[in-house]
Protein backbone atom coordinates (compact mmCIF):
# COMPACT_ATOMS: atom_id res chain seq x y z
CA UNK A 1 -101.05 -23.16 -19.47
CA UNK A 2 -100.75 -20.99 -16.46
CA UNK A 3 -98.75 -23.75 -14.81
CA UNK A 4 -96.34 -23.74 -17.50
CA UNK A 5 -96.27 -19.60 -17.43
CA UNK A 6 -95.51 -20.22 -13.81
CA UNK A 7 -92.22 -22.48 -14.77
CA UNK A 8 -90.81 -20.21 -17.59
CA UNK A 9 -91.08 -17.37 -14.93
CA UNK A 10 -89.06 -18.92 -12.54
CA UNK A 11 -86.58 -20.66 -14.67
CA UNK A 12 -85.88 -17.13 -16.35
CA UNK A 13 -85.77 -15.41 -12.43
CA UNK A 14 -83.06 -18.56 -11.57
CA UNK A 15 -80.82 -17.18 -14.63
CA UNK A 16 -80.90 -14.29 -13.71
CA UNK A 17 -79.67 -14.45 -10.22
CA UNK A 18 -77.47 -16.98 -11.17
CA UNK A 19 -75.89 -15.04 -13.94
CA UNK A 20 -75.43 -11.93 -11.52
CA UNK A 21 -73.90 -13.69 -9.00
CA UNK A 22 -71.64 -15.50 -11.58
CA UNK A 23 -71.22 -11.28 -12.79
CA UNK A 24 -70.24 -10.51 -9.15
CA UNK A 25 -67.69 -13.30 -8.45
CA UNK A 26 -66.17 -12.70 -12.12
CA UNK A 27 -65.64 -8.45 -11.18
CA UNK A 28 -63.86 -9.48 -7.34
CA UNK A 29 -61.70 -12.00 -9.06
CA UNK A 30 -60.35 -9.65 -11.59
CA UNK A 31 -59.50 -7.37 -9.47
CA UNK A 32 -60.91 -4.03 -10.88
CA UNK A 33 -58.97 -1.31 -8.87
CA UNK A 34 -59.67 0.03 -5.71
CA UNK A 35 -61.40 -3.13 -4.44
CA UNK A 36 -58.42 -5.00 -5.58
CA UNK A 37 -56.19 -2.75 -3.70
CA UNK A 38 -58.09 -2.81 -0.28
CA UNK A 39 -57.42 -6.55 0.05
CA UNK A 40 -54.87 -8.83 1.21
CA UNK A 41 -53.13 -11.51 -0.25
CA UNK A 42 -50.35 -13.87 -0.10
CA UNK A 43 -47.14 -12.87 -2.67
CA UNK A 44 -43.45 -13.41 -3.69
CA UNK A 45 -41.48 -10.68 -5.14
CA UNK A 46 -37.86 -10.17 -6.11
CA UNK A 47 -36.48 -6.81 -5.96
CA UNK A 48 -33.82 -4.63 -4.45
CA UNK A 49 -33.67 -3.32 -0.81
CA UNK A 50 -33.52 0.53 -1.29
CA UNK A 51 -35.01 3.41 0.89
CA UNK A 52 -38.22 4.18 0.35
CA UNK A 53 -39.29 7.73 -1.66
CA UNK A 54 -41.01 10.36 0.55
CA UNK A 55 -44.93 11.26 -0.87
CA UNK A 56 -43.53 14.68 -0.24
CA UNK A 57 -41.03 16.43 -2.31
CA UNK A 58 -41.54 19.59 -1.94
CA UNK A 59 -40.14 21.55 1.71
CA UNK A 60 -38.32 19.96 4.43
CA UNK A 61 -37.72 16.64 4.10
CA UNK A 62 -36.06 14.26 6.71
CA UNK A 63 -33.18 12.26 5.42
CA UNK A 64 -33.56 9.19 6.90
CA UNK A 65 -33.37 5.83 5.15
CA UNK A 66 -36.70 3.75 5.45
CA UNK A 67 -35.60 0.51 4.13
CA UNK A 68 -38.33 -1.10 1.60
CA UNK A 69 -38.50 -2.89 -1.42
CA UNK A 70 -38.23 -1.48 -4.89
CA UNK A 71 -39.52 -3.96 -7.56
CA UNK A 72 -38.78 -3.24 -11.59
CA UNK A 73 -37.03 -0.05 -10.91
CA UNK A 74 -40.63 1.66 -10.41
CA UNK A 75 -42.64 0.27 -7.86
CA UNK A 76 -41.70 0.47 -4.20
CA UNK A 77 -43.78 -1.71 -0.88
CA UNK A 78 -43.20 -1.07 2.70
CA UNK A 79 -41.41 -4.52 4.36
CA UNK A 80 -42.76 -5.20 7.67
CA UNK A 81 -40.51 -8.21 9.59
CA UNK A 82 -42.14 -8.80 12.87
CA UNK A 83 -42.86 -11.99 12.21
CA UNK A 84 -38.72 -13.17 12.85
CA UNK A 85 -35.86 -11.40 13.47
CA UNK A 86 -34.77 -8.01 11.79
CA UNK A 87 -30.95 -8.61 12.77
CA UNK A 88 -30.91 -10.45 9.03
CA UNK A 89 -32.29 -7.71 7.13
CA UNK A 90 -30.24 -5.11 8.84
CA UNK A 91 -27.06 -7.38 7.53
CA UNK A 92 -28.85 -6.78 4.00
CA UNK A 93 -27.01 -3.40 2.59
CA UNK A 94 -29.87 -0.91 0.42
CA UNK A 95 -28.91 -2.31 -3.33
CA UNK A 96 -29.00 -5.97 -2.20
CA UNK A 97 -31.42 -8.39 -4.50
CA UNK A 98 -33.93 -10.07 -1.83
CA UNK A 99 -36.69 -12.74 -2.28
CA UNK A 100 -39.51 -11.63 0.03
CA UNK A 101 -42.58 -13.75 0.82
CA UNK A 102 -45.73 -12.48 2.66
CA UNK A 103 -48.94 -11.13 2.81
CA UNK A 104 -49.60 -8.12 0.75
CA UNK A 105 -51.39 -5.80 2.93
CA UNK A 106 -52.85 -1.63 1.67
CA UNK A 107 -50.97 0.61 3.66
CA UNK A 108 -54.41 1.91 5.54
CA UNK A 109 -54.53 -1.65 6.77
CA UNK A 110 -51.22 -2.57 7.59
CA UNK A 111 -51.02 -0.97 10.73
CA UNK A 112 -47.77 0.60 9.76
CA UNK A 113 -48.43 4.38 10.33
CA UNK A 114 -44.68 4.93 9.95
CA UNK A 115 -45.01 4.27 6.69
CA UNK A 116 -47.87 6.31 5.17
CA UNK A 117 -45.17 9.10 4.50
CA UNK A 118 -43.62 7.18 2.38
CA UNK A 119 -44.79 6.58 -1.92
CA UNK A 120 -45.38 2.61 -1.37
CA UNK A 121 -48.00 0.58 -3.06
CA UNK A 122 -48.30 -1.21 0.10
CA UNK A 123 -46.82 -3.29 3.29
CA UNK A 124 -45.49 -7.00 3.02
CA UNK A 125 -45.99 -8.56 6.39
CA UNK A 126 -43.23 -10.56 5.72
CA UNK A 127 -42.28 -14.37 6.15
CA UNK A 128 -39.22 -14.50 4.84
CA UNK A 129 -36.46 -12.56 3.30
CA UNK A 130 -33.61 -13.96 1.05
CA UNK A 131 -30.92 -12.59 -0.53
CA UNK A 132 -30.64 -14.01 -4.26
């Protein structure tokens, strides 16, 4: 009896750590929030080159154009193109529909400090920019 006792107990301490890892790997794949944010990851959006919207509103405000990409009219990412040459995207006027594909990085990790004045939900390190 004591040896069966002994295989219940473990069979119920293997579901258990099974089922909590299973917990653990279901929570980072959804993508709850903050953990979600602080990670990066490969993406395609279409949007509209336009210049980025300053955090700050209020007081002096430079006037400079920080050219970025502004997807469904609402949300706005930092475009980062030192992986090929910029000459292209400076060709792209603001208001032009672009393809870009990258990597998806948070703006604390992106290395782009320029950029941290700006409202962005982050930087796309990009691979390639289209016009569409």
């Amino acid at each position: 009896m004591s040896h069966l006792r002994h295989k219940i107990f473990l069979l119920v301490i293997l579901f258990v750590v099974v089922g909590g890892g299973c917990l653990v790997l279901l929570v980072r794949a959804g993508g709850s929030g903050k953990e979600a944010e602080q990670e990066s990851r490969e993406v395609v959006f279409e949007g509209v080159l336009d210049c980025l919207p300053h955090k700050q509103t209020e007081g002096p405000v430079t006037q400079e154009c920080a050219l970025g990409l502004r997807v469904n009219n609402e949300t706005y990412y930092g475009v980062s193109t030192n992986r090929f040459s910029s000459r292209g995207v400076v060709a792209l006027p603001v208001g032009t529909a672009v393809r870009v594909r990258g990597k998806l990085e948070p703006i604390e990790k992106s290395g782009s400090g320029r950029l941290r004045a700006y409202d962005v939900k982050g930087v796309v390190k990009t691979s390639s920019l289209t016009a569409i």
